[in-house]
C-alpha atoms as a PDB file:
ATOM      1  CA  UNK A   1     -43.050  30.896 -17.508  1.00  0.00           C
ATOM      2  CA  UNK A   2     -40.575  33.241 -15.878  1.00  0.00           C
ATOM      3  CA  UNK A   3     -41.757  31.943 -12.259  1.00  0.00           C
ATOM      4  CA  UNK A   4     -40.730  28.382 -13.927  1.00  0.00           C
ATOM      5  CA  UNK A   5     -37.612  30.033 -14.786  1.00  0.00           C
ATOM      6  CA  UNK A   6     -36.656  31.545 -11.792  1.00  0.00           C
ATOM      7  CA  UNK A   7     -37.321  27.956  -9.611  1.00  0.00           C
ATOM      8  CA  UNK A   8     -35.409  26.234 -12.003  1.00  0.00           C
ATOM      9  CA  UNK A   9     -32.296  28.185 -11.370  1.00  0.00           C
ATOM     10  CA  UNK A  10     -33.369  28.552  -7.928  1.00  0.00           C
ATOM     11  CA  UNK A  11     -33.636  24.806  -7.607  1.00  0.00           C
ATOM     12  CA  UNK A  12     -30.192  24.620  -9.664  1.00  0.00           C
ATOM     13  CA  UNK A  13     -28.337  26.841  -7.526  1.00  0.00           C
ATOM     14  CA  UNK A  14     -29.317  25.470  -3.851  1.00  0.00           C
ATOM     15  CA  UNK A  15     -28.279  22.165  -5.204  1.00  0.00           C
ATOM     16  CA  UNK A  16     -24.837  23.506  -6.373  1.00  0.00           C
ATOM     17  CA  UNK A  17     -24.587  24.819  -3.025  1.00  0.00           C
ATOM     18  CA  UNK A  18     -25.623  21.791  -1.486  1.00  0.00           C
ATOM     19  CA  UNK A  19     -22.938  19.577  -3.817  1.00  0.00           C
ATOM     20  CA  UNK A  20     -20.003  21.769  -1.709  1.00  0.00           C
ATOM     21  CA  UNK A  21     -22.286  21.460   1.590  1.00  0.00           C
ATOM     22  CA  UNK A  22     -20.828  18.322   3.022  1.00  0.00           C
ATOM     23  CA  UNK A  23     -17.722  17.262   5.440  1.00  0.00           C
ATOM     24  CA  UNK A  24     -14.427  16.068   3.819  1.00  0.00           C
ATOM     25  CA  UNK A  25     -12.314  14.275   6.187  1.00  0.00           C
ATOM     26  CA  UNK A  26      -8.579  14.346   6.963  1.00  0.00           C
ATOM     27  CA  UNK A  27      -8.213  11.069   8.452  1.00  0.00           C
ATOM     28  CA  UNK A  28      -8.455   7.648   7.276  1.00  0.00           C
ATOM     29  CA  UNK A  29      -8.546   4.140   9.733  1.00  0.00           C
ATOM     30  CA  UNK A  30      -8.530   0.784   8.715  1.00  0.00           C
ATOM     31  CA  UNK A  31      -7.000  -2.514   8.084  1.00  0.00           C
ATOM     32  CA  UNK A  32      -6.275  -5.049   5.386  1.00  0.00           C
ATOM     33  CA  UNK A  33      -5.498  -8.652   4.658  1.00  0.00           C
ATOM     34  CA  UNK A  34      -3.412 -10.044   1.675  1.00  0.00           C
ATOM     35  CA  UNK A  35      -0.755 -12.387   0.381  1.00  0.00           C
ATOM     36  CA  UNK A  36       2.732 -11.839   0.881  1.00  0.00           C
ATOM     37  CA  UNK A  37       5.531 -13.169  -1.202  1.00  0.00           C
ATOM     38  CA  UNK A  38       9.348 -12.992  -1.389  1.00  0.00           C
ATOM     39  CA  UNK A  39      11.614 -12.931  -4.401  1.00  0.00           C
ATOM     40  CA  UNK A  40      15.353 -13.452  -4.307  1.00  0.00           C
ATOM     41  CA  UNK A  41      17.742 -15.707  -4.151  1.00  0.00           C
ATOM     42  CA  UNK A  42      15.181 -18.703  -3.317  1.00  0.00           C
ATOM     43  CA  UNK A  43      12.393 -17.669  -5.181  1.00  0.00           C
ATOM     44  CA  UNK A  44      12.370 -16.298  -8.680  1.00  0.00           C
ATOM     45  CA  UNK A  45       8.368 -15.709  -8.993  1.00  0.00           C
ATOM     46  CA  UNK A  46       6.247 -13.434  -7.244  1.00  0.00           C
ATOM     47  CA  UNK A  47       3.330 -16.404  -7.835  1.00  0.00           C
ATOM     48  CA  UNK A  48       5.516 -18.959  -5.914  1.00  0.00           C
ATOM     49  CA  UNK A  49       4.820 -19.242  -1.885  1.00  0.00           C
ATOM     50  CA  UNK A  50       2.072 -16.887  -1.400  1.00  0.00           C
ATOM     51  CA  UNK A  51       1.818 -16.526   2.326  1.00  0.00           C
ATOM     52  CA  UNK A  52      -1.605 -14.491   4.075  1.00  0.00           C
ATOM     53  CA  UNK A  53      -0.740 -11.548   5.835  1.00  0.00           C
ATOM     54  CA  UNK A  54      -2.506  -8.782   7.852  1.00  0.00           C
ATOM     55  CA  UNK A  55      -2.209  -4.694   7.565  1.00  0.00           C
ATOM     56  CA  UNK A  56      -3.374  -1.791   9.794  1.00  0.00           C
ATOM     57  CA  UNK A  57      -3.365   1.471   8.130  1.00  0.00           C
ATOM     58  CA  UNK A  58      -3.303   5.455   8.753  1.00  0.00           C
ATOM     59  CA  UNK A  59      -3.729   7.799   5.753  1.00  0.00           C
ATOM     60  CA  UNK A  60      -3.730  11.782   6.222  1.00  0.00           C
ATOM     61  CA  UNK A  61      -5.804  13.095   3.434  1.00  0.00           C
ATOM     62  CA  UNK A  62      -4.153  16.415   1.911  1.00  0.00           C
ATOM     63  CA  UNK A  63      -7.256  16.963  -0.684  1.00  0.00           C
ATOM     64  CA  UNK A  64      -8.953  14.528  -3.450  1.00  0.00           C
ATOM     65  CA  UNK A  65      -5.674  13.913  -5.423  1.00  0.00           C
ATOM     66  CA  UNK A  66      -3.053  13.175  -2.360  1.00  0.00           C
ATOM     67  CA  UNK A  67      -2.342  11.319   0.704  1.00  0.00           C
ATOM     68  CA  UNK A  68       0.217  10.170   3.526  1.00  0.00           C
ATOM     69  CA  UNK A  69      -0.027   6.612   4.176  1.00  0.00           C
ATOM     70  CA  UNK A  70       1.088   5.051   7.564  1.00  0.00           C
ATOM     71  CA  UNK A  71       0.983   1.147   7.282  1.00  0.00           C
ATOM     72  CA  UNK A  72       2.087  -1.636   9.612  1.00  0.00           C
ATOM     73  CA  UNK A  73       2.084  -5.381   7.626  1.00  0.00           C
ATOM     74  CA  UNK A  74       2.329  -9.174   9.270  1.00  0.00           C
ATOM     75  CA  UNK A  75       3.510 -12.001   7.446  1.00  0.00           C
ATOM     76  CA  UNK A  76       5.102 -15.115   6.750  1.00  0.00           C
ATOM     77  CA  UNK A  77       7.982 -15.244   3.767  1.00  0.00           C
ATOM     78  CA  UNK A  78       8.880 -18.580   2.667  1.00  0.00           C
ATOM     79  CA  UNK A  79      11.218 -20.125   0.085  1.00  0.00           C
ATOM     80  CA  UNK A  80      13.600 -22.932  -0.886  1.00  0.00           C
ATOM     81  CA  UNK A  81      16.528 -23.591  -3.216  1.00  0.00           C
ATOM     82  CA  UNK A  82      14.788 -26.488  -4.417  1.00  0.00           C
ATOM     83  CA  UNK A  83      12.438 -23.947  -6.393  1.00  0.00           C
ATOM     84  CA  UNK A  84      15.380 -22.116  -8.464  1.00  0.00           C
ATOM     85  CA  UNK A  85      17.020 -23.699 -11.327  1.00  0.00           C
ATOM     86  CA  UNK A  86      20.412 -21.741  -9.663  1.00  0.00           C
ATOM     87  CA  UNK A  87      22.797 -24.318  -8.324  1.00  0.00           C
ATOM     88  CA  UNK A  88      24.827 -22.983  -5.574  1.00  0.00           C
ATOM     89  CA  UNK A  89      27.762 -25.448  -4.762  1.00  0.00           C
ATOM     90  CA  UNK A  90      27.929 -24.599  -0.818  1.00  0.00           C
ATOM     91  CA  UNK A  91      24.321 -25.753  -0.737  1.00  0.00           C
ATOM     92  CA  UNK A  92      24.511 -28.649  -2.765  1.00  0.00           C
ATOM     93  CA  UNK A  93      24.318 -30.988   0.312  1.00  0.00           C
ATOM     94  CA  UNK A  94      22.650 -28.392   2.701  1.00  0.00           C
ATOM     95  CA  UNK A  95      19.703 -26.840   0.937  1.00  0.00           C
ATOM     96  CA  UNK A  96      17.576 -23.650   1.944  1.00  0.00           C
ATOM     97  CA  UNK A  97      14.554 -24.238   3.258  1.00  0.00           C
ATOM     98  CA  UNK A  98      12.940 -20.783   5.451  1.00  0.00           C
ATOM     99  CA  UNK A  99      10.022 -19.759   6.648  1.00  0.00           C
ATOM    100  CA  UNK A 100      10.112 -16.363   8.316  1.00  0.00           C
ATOM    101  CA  UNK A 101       8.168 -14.029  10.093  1.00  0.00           C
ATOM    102  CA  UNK A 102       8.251 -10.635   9.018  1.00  0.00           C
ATOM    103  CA  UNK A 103       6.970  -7.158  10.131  1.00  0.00           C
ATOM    104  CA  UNK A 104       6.915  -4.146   7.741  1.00  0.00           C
ATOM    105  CA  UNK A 105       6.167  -0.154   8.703  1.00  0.00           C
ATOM    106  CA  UNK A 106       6.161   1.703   6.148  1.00  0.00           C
ATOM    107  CA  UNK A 107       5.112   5.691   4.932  1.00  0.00           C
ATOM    108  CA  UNK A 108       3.769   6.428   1.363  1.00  0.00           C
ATOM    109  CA  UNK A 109       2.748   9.029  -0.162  1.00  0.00           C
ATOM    110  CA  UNK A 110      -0.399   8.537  -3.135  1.00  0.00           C
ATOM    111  CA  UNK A 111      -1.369   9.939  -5.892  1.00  0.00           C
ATOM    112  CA  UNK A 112      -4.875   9.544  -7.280  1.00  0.00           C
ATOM    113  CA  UNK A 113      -5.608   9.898 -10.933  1.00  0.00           C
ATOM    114  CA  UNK A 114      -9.245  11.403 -10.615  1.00  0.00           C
ATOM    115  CA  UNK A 115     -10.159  13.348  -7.785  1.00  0.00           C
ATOM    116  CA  UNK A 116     -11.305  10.663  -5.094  1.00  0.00           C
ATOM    117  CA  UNK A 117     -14.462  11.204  -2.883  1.00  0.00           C
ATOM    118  CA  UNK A 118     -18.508  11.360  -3.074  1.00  0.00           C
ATOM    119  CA  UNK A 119     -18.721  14.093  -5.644  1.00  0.00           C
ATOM    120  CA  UNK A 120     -20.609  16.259  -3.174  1.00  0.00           C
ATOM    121  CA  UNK A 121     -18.152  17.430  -0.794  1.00  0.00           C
ATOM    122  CA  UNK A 122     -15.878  17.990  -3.732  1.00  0.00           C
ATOM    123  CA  UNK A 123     -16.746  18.903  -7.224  1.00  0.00           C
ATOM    124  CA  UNK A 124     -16.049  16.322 -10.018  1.00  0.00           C
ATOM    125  CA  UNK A 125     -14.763  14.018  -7.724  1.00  0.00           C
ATOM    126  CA  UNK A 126     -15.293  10.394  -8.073  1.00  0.00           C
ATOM    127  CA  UNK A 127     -16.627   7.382  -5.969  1.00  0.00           C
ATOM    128  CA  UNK A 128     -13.557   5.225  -7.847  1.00  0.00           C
ATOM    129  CA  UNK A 129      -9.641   5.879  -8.699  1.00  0.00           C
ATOM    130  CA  UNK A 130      -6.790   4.143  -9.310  1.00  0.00           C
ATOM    131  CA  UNK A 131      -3.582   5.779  -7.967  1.00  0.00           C
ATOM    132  CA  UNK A 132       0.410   4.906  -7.267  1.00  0.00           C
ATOM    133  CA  UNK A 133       2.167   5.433  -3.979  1.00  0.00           C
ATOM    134  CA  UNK A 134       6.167   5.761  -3.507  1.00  0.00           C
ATOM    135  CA  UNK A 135       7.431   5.599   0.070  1.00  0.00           C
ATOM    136  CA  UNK A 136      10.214   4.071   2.268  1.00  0.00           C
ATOM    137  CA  UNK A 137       9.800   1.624   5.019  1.00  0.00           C
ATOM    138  CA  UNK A 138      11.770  -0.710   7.429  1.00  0.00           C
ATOM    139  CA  UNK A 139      11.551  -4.571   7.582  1.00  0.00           C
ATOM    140  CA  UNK A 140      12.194  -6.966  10.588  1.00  0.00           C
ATOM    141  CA  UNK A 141      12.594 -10.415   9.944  1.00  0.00           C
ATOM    142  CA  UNK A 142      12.851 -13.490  11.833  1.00  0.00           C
ATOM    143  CA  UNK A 143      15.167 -15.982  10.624  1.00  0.00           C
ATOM    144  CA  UNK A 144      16.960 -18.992  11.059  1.00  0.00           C
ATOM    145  CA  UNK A 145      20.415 -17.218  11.079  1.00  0.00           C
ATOM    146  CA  UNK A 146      18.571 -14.457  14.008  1.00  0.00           C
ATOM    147  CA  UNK A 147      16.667 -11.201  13.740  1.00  0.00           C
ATOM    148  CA  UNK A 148      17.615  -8.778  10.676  1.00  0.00           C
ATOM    149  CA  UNK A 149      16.464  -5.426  10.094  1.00  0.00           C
ATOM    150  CA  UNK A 150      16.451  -3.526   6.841  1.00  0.00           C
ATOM    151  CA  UNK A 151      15.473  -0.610   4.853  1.00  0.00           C
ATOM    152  CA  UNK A 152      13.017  -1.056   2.265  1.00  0.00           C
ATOM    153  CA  UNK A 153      11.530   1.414  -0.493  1.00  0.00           C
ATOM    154  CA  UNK A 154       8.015   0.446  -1.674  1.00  0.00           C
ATOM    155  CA  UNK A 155       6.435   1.138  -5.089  1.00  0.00           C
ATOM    156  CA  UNK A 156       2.832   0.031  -5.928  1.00  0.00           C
ATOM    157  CA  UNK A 157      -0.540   1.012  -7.669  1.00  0.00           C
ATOM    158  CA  UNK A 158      -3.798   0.252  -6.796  1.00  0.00           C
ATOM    159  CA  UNK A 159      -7.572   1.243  -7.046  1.00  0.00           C
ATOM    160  CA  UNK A 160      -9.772   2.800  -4.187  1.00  0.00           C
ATOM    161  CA  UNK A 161     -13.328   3.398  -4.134  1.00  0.00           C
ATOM    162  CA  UNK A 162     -15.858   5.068  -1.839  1.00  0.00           C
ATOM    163  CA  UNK A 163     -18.655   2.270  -0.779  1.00  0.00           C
ATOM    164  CA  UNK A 164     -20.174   5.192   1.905  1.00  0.00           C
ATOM    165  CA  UNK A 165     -19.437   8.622   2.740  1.00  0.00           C
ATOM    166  CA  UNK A 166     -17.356   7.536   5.276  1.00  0.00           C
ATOM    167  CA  UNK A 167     -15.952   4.043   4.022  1.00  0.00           C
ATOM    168  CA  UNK A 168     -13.435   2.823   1.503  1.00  0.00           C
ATOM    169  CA  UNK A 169     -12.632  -0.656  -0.386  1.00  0.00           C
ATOM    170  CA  UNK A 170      -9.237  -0.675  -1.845  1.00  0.00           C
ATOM    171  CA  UNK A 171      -6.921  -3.222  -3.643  1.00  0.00           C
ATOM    172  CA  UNK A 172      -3.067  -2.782  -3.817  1.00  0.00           C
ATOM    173  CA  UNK A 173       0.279  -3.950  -5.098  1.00  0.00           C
ATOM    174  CA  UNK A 174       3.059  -3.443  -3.870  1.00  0.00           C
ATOM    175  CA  UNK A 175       6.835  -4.396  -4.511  1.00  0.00           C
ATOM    176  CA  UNK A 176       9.225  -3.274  -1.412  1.00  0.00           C
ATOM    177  CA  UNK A 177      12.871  -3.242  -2.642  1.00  0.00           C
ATOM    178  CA  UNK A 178      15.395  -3.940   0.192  1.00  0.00           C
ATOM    179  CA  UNK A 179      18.266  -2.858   1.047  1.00  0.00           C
ATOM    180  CA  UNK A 180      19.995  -6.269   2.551  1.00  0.00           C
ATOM    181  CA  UNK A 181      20.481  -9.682   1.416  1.00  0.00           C
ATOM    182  CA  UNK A 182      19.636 -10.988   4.531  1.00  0.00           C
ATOM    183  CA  UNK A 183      15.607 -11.812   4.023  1.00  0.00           C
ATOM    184  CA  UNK A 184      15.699 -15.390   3.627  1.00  0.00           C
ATOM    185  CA  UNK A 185      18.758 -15.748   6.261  1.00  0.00           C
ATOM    186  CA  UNK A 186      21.611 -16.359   3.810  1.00  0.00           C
ATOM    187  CA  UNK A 187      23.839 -13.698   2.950  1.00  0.00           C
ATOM    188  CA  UNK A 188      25.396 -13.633  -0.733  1.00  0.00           C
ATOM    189  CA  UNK A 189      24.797 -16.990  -1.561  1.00  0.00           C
ATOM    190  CA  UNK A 190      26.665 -16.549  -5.128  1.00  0.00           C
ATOM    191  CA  UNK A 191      30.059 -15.996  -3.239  1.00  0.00           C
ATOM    192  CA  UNK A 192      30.460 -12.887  -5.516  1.00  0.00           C
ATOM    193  CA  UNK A 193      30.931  -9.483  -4.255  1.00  0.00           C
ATOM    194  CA  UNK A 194      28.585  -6.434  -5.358  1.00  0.00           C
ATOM    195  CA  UNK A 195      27.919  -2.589  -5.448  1.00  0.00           C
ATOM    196  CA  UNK A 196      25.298  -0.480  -6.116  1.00  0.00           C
ATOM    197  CA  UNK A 197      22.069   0.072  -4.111  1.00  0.00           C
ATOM    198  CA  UNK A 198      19.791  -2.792  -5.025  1.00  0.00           C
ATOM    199  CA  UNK A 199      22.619  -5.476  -6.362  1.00  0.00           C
ATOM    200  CA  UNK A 200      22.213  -9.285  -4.700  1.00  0.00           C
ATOM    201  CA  UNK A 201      19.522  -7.565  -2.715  1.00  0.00           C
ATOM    202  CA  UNK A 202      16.044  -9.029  -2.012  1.00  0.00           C
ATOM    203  CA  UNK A 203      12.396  -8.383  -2.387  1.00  0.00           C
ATOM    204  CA  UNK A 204       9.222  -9.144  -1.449  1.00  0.00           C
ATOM    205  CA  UNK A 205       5.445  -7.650  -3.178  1.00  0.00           C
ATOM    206  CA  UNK A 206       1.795  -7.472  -1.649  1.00  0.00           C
ATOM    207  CA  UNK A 207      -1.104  -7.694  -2.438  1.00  0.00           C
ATOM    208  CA  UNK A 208      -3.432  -6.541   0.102  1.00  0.00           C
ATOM    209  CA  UNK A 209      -7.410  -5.892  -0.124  1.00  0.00           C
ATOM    210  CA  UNK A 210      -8.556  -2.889   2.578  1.00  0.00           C
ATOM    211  CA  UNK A 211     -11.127  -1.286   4.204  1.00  0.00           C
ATOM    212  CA  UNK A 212     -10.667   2.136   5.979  1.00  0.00           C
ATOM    213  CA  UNK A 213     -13.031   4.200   7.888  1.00  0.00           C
ATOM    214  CA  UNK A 214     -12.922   8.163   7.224  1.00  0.00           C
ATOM    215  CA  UNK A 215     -12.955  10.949  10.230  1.00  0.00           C
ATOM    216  CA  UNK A 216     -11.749  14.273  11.209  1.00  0.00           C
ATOM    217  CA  UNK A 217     -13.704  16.218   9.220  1.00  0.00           C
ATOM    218  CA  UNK A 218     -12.817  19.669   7.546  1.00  0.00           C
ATOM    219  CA  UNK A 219     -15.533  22.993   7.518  1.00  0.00           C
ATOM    220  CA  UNK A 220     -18.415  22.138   5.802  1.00  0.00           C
ATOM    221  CA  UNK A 221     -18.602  25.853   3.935  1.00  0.00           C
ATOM    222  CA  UNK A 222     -15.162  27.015   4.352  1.00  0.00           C
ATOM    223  CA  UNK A 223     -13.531  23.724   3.620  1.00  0.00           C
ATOM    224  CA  UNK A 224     -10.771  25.034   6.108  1.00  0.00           C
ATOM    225  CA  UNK A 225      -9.585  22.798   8.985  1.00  0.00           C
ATOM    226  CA  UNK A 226     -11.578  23.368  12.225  1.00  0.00           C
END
C-alpha cells in the first residue's frame, strides 16, 4: 500500500513538474481578414457598406494576461448621402458618393480576462479568453478631395483561443475614433463650427477574424528570457 502511495505522489509530482516543463513564447505572427465599415457623416450604421479588408499582425507577449499588438489593416470605406436621413443644403444637387482606400497602423495593448495559453507551460491557464485592447493608431486615406492622414485611437474586445501550442484563432471588434473629419473627403459638411476632441469627427469599426503563429520562446525551467 505505501509503495502505491509513494508512486502516486511520485506520478503526481513529475506531472506537476512536467505542467511548468514547456516553452512559452514572446512573439506572435499572423494575419487576418475582415469587414471594414465607416460611420460619419454619410453613414449612420456600422451594418451599412461593409467592405472586406486584410490585416498583418505582431503581438509581444508580456505573460498570460498582457500583450503589445502591432497591426497594419487594408480596406475600402464607402458611403453616400443618399443613406442618411440628414439633408445638407450644399449637397442637395451634388450628392456624396466615396469609395476610399484606406490603410491603418496601429499599437494596442490587451488585456486577457483568464490567463491565455495551453495550461502546461502556465498553470491555470486556458486554451480560450476573451480580452479588450486600447491603443492609438494613424489612418491614410485616399479620397476624392486627395490623400488625408489622421490620428486614430482604437477600442475593441474580442476572444482568442489556442487551436495548437503554437497557433491561435481570434475574432475582434474594433471601433477607431479619429481625429479629422476628412474620411469620406468632405470636411464639416454641417457648415457649423466645433471643439472638443472627437466633435464632427469620423469613425470607422472592424471586424477582423485571425490566425497568428507563436515563436521566440522563453526558458523552459526558468521561464526567464534566453
Amino acid at each position: 500500500m505505501r509503495k502505491i502511495l509513494l508512486a502516486a505522489v511520485l506520478m503526481f509530482v513529475s506531472l506537476g513538474a512536467k505542467a511548468q516543463d514547456e516553452y512559452e513564447y514572446r512573439m506572435e505572427i499572423g494575419a487576418g481578414v475582415g469587414m471594414v465599415s465607416y460611420e460619419g457623416d454619410f453613414n449612420g450604421s456600422i451594418l451599412k457598406n461593409m467592405r472586406p479588408s486584410a490585416s498583418f499582425i505582431l503581438r509581444r507577449v508580456f505573460n498570460p494576461y498582457m500583450a503589445l499588438k502591432l497591426d497594419y489593416t487594408y480596406g475600402t470605406l464607402a458611403g453616400s448621402s443618399a443613406d442618411v436621413k440628414t439633408w445638407y443644403p450644399e449637397l442637395a444637387d451634388n450628392p456624396v458618393e466615396f469609395k476610399n482606400t484606406v490603410m491603418d497602423l496601429g499599437l494596442s495593448f490587451e488585456y486577457n480576462f483568464w490567463p491565455y495559453g495551453t495550461g502546461r507551460e502556465y498553470r491555470g491557464a486556458k486554451r480560450i479568453t476573451p480580452f479588450v485592447f486600447l491603443g492609438i493608431g494613424g489612418t491614410y486615406a485616399d479620397t476624392k478631395g486627395g490623400s488625408v492622414f489622421m490620428a486614430n485611437i482604437p477600442i475593441g474586445l474580442g476572444v482568442k483561443y489556442k487551436i495548437a501550442k503554437r497557433l491561435n484563432l481570434g475574432l475582434e471588434w474594433a471601433a477607431h475614433f479619429s481625429l479629422s473629419d476628412k474620411l469620406d473627403g468632405v470636411e464639416d459638411p454641417y457648415g457649423i463650427e466645433s471643439k472638443g476632441l472627437f466633435k464632427n469627427t469620423d469613425c470607422y469599426s472592424m471586424l477582423k477574424l485571425t490566425l497568428t503563429y507563436s515563436f521566440m520562446a522563453k526558458c523552459k525551467i526558468c521561464n526567464k528570457d534566453d
